[in-house]
PDB file of N, CA and C in Angstrom:
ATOM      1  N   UNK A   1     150.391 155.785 -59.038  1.00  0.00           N
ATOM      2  CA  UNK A   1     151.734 156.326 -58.892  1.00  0.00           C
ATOM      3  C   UNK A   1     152.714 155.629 -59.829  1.00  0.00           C
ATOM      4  N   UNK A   2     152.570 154.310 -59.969  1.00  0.00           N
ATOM      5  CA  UNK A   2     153.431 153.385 -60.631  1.00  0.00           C
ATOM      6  C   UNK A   2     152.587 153.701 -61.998  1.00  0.00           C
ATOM      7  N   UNK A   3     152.156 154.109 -63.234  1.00  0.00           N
ATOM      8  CA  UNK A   3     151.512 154.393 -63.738  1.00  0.00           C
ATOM      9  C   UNK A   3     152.392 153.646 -64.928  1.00  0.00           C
ATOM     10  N   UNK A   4     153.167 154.998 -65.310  1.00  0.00           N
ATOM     11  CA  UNK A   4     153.766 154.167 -66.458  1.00  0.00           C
ATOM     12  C   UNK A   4     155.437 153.496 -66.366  1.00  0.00           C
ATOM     13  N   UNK A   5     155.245 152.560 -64.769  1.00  0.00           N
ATOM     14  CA  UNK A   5     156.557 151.619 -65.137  1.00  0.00           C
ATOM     15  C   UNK A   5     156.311 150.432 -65.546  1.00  0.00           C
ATOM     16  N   UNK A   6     154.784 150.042 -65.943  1.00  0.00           N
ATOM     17  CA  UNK A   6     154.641 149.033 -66.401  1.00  0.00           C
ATOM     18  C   UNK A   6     155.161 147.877 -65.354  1.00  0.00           C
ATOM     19  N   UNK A   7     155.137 147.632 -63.902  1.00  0.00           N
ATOM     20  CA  UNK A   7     155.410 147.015 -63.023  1.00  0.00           C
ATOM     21  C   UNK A   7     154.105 146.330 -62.655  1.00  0.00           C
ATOM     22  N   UNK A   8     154.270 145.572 -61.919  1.00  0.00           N
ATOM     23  CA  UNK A   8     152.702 144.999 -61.340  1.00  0.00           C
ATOM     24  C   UNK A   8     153.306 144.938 -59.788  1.00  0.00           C
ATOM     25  N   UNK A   9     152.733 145.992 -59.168  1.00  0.00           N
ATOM     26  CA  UNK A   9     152.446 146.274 -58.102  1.00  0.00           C
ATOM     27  C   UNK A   9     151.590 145.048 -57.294  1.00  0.00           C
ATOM     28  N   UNK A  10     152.418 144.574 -55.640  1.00  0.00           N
ATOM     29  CA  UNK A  10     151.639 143.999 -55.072  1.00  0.00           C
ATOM     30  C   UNK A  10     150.501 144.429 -54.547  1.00  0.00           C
ATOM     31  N   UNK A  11     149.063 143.763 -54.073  1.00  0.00           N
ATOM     32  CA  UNK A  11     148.485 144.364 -53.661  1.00  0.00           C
ATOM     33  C   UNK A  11     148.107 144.013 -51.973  1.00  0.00           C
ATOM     34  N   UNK A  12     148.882 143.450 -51.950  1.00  0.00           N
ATOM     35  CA  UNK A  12     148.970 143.179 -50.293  1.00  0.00           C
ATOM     36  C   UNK A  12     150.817 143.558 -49.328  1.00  0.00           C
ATOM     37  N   UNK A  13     150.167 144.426 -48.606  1.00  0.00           N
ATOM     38  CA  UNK A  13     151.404 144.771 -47.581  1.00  0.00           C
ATOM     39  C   UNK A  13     152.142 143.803 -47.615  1.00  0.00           C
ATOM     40  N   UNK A  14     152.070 142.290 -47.148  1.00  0.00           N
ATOM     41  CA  UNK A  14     153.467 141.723 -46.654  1.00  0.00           C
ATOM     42  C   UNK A  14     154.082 141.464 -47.785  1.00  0.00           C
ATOM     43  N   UNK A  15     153.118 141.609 -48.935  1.00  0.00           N
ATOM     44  CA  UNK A  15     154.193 141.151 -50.670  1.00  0.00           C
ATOM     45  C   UNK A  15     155.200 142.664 -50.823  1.00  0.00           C
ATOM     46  N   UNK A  16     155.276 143.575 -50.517  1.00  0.00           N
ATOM     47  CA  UNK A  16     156.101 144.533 -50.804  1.00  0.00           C
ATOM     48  C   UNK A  16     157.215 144.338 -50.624  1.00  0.00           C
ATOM     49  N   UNK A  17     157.852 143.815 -49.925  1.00  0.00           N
ATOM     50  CA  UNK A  17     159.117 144.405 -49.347  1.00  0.00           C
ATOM     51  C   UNK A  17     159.774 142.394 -50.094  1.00  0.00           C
ATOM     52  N   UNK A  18     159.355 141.393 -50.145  1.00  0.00           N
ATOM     53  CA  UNK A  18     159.548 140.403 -51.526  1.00  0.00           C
ATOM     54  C   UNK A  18     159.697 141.124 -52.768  1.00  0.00           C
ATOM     55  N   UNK A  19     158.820 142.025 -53.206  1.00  0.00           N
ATOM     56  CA  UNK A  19     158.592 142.035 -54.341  1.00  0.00           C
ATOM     57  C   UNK A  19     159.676 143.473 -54.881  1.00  0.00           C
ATOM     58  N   UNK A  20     159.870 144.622 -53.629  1.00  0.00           N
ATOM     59  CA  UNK A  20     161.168 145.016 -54.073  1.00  0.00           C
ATOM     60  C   UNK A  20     162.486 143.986 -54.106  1.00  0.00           C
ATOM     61  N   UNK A  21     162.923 143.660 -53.130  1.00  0.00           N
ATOM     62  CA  UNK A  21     163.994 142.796 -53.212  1.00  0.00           C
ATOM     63  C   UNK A  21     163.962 141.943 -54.373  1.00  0.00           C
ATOM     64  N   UNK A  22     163.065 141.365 -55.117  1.00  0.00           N
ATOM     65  CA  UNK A  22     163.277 140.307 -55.826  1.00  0.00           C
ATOM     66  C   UNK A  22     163.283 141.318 -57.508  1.00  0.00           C
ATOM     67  N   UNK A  23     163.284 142.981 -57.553  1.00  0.00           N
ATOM     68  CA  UNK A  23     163.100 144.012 -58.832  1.00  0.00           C
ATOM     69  C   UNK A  23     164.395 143.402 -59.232  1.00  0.00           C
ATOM     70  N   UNK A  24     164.394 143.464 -60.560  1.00  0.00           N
ATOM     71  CA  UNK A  24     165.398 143.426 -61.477  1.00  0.00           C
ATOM     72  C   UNK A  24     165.719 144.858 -62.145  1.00  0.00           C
ATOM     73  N   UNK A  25     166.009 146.116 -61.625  1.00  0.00           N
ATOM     74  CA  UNK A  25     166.121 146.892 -62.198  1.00  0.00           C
ATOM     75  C   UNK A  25     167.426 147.749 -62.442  1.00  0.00           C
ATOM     76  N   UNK A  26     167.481 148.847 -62.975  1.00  0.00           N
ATOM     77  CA  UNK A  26     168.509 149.782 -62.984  1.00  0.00           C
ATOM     78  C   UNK A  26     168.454 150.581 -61.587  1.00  0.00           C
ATOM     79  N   UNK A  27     169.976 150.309 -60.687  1.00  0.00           N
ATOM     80  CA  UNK A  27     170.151 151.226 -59.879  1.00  0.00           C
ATOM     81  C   UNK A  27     169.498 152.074 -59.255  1.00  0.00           C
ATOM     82  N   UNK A  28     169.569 153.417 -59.916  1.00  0.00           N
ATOM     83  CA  UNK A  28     168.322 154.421 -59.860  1.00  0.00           C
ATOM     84  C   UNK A  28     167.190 154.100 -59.671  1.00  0.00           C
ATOM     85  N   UNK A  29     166.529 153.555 -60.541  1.00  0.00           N
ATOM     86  CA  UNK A  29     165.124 153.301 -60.498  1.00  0.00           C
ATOM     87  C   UNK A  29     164.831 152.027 -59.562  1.00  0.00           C
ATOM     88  N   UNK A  30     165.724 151.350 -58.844  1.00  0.00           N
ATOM     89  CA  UNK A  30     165.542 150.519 -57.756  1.00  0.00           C
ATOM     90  C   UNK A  30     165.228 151.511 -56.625  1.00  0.00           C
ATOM     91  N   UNK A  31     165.959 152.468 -56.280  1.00  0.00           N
ATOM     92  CA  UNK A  31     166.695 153.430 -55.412  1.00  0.00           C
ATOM     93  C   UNK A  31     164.975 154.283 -54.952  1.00  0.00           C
ATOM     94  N   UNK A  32     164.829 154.561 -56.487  1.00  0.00           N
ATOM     95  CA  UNK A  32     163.345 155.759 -56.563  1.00  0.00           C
ATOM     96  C   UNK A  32     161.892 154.479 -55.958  1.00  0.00           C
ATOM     97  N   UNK A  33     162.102 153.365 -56.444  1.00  0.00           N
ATOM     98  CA  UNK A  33     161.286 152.514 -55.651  1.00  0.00           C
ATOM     99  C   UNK A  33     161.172 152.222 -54.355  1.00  0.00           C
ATOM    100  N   UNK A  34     162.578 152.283 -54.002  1.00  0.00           N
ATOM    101  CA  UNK A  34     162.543 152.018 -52.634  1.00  0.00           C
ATOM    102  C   UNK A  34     161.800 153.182 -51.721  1.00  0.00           C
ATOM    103  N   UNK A  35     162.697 154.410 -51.931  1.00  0.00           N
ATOM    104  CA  UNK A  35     162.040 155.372 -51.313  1.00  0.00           C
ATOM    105  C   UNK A  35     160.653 156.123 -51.079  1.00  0.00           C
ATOM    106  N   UNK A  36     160.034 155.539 -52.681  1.00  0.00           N
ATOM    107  CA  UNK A  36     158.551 155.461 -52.878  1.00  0.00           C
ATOM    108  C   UNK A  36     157.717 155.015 -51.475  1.00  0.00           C
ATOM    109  N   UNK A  37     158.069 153.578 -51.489  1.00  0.00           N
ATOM    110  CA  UNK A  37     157.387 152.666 -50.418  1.00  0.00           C
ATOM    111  C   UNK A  37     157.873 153.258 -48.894  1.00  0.00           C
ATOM    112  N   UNK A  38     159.382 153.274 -48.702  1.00  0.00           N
ATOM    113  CA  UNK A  38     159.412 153.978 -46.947  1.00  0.00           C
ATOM    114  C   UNK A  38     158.646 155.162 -47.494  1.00  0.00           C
ATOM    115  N   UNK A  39     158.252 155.917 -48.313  1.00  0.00           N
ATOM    116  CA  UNK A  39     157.751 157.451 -48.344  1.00  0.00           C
ATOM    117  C   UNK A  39     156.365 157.231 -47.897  1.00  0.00           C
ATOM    118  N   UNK A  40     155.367 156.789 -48.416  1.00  0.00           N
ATOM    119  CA  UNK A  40     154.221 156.270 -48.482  1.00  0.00           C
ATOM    120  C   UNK A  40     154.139 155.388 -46.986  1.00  0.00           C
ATOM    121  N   UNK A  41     154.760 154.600 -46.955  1.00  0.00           N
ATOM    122  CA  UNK A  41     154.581 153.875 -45.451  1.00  0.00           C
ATOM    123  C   UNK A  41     154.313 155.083 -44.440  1.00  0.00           C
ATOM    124  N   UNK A  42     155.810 156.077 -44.347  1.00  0.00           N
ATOM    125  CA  UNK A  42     155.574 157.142 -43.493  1.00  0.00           C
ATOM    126  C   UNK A  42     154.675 158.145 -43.404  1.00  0.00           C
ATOM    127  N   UNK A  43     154.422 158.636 -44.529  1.00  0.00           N
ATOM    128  CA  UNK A  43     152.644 159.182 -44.594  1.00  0.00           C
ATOM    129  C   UNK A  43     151.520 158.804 -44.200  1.00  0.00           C
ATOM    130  N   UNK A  44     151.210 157.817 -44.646  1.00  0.00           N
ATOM    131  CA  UNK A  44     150.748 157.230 -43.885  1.00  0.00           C
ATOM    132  C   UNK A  44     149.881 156.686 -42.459  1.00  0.00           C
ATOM    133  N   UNK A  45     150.867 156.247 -42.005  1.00  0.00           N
ATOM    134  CA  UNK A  45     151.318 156.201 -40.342  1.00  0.00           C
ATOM    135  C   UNK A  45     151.602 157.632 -39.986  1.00  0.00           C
ATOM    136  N   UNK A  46     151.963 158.535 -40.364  1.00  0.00           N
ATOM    137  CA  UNK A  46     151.917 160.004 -40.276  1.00  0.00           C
ATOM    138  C   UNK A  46     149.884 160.141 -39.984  1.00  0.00           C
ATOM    139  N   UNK A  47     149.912 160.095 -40.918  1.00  0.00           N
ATOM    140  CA  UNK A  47     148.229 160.537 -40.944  1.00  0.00           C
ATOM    141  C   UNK A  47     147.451 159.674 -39.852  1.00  0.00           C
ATOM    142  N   UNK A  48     147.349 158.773 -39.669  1.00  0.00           N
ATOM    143  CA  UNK A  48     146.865 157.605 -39.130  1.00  0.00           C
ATOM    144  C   UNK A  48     147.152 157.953 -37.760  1.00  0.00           C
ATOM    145  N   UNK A  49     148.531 158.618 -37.275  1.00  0.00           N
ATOM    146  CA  UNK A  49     148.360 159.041 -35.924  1.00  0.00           C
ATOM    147  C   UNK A  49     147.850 160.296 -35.999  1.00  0.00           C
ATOM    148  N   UNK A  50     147.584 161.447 -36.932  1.00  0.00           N
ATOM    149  CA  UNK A  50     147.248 162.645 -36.930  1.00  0.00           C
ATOM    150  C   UNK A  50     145.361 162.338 -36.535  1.00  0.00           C
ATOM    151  N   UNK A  51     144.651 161.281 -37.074  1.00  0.00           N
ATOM    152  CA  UNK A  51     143.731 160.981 -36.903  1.00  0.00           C
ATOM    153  C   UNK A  51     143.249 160.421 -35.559  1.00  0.00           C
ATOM    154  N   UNK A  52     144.211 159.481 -35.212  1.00  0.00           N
ATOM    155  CA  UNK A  52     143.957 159.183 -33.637  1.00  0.00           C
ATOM    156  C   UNK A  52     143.541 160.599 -32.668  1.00  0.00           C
ATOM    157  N   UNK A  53     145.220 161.067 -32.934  1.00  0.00           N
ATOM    158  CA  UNK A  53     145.669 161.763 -31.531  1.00  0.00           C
ATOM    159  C   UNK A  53     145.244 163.170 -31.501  1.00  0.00           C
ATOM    160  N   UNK A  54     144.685 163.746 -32.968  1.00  0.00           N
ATOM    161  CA  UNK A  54     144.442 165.074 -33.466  1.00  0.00           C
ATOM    162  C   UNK A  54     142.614 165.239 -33.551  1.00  0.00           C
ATOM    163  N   UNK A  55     142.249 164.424 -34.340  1.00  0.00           N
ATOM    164  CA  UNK A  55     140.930 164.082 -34.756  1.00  0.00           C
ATOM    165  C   UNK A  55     141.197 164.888 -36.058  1.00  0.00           C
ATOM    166  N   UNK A  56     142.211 165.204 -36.732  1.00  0.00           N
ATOM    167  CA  UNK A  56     142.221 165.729 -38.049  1.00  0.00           C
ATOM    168  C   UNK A  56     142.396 164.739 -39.297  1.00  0.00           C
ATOM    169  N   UNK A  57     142.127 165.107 -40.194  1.00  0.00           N
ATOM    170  CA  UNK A  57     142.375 164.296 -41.536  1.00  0.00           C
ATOM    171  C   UNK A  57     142.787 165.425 -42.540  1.00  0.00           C
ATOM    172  N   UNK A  58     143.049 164.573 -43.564  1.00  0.00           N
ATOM    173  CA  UNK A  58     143.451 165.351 -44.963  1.00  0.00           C
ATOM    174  C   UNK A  58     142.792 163.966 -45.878  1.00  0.00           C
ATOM    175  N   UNK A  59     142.533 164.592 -46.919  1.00  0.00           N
ATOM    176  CA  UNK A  59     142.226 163.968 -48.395  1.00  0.00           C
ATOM    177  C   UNK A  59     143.431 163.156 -48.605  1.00  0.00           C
ATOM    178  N   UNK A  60     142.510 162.106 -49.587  1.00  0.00           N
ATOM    179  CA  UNK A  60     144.319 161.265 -50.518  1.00  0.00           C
ATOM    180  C   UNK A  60     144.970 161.782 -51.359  1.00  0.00           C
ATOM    181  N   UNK A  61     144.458 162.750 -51.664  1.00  0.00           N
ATOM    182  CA  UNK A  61     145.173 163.179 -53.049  1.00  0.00           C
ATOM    183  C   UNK A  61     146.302 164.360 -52.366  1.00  0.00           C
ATOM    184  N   UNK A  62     145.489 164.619 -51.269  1.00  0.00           N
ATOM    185  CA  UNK A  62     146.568 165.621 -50.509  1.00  0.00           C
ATOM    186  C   UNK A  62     148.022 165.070 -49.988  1.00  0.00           C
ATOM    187  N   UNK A  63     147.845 163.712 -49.282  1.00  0.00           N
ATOM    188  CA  UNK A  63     148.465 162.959 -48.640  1.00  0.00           C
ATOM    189  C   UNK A  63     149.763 162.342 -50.017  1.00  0.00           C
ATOM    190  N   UNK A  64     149.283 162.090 -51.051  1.00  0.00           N
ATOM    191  CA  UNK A  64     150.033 162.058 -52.028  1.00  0.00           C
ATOM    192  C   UNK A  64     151.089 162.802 -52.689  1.00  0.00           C
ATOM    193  N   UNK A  65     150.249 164.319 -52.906  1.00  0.00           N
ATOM    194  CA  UNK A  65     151.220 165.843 -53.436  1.00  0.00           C
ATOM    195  C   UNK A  65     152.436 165.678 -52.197  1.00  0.00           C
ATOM    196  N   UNK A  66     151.412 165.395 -51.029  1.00  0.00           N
ATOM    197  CA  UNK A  66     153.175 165.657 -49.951  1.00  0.00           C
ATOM    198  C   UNK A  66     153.881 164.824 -50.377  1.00  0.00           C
ATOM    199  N   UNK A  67     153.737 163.282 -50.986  1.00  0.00           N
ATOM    200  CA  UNK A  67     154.797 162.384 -50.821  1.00  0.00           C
ATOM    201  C   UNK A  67     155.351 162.464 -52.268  1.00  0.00           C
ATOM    202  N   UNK A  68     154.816 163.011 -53.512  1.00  0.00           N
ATOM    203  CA  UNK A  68     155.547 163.657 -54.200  1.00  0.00           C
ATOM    204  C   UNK A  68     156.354 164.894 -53.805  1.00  0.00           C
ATOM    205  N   UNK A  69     156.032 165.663 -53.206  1.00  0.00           N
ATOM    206  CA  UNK A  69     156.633 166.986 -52.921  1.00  0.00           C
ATOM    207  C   UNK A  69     158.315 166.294 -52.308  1.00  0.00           C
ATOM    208  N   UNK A  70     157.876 165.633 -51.156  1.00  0.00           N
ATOM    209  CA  UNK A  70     159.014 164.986 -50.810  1.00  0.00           C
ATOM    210  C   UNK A  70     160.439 164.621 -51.389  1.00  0.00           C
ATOM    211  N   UNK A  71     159.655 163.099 -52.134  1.00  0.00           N
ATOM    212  CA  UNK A  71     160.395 162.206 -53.192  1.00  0.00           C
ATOM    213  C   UNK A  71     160.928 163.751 -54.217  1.00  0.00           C
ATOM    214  N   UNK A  72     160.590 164.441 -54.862  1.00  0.00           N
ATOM    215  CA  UNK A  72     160.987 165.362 -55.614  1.00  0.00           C
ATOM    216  C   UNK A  72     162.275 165.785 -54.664  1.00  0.00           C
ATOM    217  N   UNK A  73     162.006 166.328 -53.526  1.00  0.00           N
ATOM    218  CA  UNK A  73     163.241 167.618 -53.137  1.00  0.00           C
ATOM    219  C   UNK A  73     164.167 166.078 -52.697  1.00  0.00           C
ATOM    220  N   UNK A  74     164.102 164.889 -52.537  1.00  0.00           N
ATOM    221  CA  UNK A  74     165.220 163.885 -52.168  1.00  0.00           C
ATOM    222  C   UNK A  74     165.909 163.708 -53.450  1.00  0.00           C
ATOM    223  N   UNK A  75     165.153 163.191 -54.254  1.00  0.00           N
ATOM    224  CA  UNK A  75     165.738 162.619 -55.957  1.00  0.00           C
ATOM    225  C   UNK A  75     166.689 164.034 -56.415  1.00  0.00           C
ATOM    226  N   UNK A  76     166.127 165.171 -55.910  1.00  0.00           N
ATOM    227  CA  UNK A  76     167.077 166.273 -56.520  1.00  0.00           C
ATOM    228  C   UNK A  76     168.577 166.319 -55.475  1.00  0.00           C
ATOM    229  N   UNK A  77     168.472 165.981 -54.646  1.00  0.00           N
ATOM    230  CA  UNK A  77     169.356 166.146 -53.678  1.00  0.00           C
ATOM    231  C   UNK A  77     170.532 164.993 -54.158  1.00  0.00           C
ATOM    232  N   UNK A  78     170.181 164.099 -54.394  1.00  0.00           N
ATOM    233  CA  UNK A  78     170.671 162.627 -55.340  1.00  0.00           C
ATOM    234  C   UNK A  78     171.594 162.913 -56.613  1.00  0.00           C
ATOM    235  N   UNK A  79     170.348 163.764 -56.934  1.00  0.00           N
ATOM    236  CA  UNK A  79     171.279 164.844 -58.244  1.00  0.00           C
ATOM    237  C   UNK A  79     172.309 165.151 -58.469  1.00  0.00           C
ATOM    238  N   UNK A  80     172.196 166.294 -56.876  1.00  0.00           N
ATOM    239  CA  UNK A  80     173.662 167.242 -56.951  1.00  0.00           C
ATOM    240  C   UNK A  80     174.401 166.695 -56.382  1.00  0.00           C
ATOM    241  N   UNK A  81     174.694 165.372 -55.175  1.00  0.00           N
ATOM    242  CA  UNK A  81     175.588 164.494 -54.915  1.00  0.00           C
ATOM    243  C   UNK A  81     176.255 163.968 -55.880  1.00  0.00           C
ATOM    244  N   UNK A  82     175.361 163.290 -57.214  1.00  0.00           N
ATOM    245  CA  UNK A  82     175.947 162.671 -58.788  1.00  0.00           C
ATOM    246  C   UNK A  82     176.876 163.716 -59.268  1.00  0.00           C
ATOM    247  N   UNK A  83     176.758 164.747 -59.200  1.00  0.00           N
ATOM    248  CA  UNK A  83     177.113 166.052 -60.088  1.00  0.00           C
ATOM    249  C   UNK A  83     178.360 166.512 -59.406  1.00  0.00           C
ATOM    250  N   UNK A  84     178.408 165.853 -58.254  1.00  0.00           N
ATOM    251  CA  UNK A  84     179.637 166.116 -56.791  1.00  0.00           C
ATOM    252  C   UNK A  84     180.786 165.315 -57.339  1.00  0.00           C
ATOM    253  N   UNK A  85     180.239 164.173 -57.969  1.00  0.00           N
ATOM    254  CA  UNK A  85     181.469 163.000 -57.977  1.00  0.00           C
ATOM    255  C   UNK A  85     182.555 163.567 -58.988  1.00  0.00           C
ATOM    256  N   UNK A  86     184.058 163.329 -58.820  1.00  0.00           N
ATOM    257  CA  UNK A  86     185.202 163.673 -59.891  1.00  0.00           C
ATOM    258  C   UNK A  86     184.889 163.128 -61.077  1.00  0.00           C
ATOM    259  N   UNK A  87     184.966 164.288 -62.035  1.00  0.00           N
ATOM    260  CA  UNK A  87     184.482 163.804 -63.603  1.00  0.00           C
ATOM    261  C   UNK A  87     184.987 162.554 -63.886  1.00  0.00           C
ATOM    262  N   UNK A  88     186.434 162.357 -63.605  1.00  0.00           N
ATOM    263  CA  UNK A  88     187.057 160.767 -63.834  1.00  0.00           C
ATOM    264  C   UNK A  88     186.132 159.655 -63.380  1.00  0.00           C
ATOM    265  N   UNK A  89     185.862 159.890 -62.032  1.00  0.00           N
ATOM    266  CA  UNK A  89     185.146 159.040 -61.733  1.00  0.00           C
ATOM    267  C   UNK A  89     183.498 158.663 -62.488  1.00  0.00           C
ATOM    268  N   UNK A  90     182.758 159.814 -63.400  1.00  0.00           N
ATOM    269  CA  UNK A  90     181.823 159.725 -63.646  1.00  0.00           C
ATOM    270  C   UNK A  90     182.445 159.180 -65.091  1.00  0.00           C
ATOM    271  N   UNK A  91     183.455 159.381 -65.755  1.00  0.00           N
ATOM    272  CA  UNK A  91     183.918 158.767 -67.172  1.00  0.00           C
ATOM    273  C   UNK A  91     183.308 157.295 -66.877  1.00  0.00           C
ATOM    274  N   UNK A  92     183.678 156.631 -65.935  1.00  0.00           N
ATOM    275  CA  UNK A  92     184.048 155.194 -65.875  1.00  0.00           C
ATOM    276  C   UNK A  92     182.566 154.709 -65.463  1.00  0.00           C
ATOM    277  N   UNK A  93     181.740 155.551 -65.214  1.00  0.00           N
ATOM    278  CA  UNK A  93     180.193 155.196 -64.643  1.00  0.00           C
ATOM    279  C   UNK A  93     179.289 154.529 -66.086  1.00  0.00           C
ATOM    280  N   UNK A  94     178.597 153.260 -65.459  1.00  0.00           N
ATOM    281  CA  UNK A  94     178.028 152.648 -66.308  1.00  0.00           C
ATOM    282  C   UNK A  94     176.918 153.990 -66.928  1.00  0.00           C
ATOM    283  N   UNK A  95     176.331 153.833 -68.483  1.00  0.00           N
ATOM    284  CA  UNK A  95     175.542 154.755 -68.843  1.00  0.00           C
ATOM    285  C   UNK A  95     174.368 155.346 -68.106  1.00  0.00           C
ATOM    286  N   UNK A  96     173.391 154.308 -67.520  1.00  0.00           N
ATOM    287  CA  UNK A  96     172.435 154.769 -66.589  1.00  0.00           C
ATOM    288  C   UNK A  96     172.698 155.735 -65.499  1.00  0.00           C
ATOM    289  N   UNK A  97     173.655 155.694 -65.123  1.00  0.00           N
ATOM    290  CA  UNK A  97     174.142 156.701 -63.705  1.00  0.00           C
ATOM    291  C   UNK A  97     174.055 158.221 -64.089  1.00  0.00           C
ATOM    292  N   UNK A  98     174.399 158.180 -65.803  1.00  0.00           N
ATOM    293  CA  UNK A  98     174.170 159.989 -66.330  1.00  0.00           C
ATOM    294  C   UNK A  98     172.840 159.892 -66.477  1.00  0.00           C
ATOM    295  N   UNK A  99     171.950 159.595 -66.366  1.00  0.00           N
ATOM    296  CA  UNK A  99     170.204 159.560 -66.368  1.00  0.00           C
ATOM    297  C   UNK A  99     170.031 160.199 -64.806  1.00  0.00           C
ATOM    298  N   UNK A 100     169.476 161.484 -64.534  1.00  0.00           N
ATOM    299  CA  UNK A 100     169.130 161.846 -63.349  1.00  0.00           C
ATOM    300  C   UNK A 100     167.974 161.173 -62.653  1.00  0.00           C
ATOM    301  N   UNK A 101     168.441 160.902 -61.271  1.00  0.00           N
ATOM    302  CA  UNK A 101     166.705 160.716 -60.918  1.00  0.00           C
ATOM    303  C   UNK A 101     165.562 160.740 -60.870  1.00  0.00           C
ATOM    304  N   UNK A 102     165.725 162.503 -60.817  1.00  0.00           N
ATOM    305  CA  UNK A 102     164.447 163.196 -60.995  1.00  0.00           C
ATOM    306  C   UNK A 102     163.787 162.863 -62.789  1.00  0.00           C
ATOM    307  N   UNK A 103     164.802 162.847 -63.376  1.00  0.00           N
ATOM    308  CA  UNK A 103     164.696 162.526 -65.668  1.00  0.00           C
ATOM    309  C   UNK A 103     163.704 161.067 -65.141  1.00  0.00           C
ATOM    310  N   UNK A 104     164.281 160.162 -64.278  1.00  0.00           N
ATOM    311  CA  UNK A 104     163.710 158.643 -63.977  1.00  0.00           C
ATOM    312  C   UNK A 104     162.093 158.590 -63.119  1.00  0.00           C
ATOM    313  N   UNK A 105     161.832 159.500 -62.213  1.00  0.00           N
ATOM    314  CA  UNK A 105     160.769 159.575 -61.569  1.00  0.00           C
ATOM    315  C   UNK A 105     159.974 160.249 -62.793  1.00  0.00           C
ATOM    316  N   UNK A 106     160.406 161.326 -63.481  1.00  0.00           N
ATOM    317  CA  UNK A 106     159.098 161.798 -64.306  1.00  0.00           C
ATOM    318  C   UNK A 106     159.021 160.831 -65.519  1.00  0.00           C
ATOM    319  N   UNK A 107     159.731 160.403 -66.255  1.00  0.00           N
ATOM    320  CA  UNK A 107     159.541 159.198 -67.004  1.00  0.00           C
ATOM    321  C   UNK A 107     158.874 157.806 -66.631  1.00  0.00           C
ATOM    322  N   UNK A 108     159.338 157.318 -65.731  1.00  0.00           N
ATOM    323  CA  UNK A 108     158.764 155.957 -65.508  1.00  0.00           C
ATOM    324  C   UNK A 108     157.746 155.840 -63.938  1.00  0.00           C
ATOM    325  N   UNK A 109     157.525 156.934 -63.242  1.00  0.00           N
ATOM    326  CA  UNK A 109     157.175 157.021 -62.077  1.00  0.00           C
ATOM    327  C   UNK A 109     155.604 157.616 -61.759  1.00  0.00           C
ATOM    328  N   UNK A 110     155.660 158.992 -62.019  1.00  0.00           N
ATOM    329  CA  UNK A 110     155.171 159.947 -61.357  1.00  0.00           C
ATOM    330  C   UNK A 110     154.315 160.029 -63.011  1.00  0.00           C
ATOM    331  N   UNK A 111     152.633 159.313 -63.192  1.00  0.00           N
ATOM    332  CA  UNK A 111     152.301 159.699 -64.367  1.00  0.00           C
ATOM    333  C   UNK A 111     151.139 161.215 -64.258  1.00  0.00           C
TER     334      UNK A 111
END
């Protein structure tokens, strides 16, 4: 998923939530990280009780498209809130903030 941010991903659960807090990044792309990980956590644990309490499963790759499908219709929603703000107010916005989310997930995210 992290493909091409060139990040090094922890590979143990309790390093996650250190290893966001301690990102040095742009705004946005902090923002698209974060939601990555609650996204994925909740799938997850989504599935994991679907398996208990259901006896059903799904594939990973399935379990994934949803949490892209997701992250997609949120980052766009992010969008048109940006696109909401008074142009004045977007004059004075550092450069990264005119970079859309969704421009940031398919660039550095979603390879």
């Amino acid at each position: 998923m992290f493909t091409r941010s060139g990040l090094a991903i922890p590979t143990k659960i309790a390093m996650v939530v250190p290893w966001i807090i301690s990102l040095r990044l742009d705004r946005k792309l902090k923002t698209i990280y974060n939601l990555v990980i609650q996204a994925a956590v909740y799938f997850i644990w989504k599935e994991r009780n679907s398996r208990l309490h259901n006896q059903t499963s799904k594939p990973a790759h399935s379990v994934v498209k949803d949490i892209y499908l997701l992250l997609r219709g949120k980052l766009y929603s992010l969008d048109i809130e940006q696109r909401a703000l008074p142009s004045a107010t977007q004059r004075n916005l550092h450069h990264s903030t005119m970079t859309t989310y969704l421009s940031l997930w398919f660039e550095r995210v979603q390879g």
